[in-house]
Protein backbone atom coordinates (compact mmCIF):
# COMPACT_ATOMS: atom_id res chain seq x y z
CA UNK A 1 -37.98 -82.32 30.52
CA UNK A 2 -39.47 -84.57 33.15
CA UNK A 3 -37.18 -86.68 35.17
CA UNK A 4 -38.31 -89.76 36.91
CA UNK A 5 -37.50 -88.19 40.24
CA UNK A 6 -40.44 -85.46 39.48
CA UNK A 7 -42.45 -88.02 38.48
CA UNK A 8 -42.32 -90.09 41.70
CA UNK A 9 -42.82 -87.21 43.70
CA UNK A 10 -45.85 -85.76 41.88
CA UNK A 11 -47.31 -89.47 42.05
CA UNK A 12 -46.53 -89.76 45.70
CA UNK A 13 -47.78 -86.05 46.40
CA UNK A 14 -51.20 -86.94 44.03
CA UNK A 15 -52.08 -90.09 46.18
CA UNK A 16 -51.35 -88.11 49.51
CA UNK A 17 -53.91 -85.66 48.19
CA UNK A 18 -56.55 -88.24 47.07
CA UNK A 19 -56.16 -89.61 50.52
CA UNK A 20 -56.69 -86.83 52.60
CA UNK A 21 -60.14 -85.35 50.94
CA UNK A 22 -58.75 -84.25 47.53
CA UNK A 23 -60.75 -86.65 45.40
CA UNK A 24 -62.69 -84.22 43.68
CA UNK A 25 -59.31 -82.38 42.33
CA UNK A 26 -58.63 -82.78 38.39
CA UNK A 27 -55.15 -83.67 37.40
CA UNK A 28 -54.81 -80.23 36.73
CA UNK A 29 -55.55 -78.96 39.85
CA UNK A 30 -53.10 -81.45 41.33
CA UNK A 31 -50.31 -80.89 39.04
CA UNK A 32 -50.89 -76.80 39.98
CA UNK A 33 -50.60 -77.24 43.71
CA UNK A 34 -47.98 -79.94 43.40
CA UNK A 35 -45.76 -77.13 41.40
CA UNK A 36 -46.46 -74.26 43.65
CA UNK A 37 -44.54 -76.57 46.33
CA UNK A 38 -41.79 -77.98 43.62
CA UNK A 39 -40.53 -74.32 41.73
CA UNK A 40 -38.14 -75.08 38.79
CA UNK A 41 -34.75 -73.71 39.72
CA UNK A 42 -35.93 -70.43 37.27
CA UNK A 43 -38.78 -69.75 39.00
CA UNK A 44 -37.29 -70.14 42.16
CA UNK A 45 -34.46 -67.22 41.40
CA UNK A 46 -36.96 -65.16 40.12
CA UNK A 47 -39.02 -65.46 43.28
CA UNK A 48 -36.14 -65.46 45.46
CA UNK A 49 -35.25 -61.62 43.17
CA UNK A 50 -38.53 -60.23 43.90
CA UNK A 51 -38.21 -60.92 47.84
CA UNK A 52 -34.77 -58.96 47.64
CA UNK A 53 -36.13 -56.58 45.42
CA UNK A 54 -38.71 -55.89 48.35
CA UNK A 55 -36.58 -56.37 51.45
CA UNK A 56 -34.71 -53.43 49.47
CA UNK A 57 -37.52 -51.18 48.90
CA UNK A 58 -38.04 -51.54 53.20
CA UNK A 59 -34.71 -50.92 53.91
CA UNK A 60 -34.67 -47.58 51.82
CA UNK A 61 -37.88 -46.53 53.36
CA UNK A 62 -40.46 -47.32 50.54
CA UNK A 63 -42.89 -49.09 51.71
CA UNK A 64 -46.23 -48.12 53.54
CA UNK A 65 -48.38 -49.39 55.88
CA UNK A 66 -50.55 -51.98 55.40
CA UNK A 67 -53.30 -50.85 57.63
CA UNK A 68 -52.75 -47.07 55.44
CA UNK A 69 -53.45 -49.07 51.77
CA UNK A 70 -56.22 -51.18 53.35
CA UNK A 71 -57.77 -48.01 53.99
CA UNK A 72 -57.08 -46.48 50.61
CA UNK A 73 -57.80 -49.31 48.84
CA UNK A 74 -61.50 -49.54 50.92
CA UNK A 75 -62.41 -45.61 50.64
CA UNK A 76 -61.44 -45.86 46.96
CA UNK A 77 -63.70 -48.98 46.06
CA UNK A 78 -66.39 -48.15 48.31
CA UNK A 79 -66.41 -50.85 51.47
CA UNK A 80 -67.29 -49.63 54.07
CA UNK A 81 -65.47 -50.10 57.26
CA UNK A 82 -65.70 -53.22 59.97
């Protein structure tokens, strides 16, 4: 449920956008960006899982390289190199 505090702050985020070149943006496309940058406090902790979930992964040694997958990833879909 929407609180007036959300409100306010999507309405003062909206007009900052409108005013600094976003005039072409739909109301969706404002409400999207304004709730990447205002998570609810679920999507937050999920987010917030994922990074530890990660951070964990490096610590126990699997990961990779990102210059190694960027390779892979290039070979396997046919780009060729810079």
């Amino acid at each position: 449920m929407a609180t007036l505090e959300q409100l306010d702050s999507f309405h003062q985020f909206a007009a900052e956008q409108l005013d600094n070149g976003g005039a072409d943006l739909t109301i969706d496309e404002l409400f999207s960006r304004w709730r990447m940058d205002n998570p609810t406090p679920s999507e937050r902790d999920e987010v917030n899982a994922i990074i530890r979930r990660g951070l964990e992964d490096i610590a126990a040694g699997r990961s990779r390289d990102a210059d190694e997958v960027t390779e892979e990833l290039r070979v396997k879909h046919g780009i060729p190199s810079e």
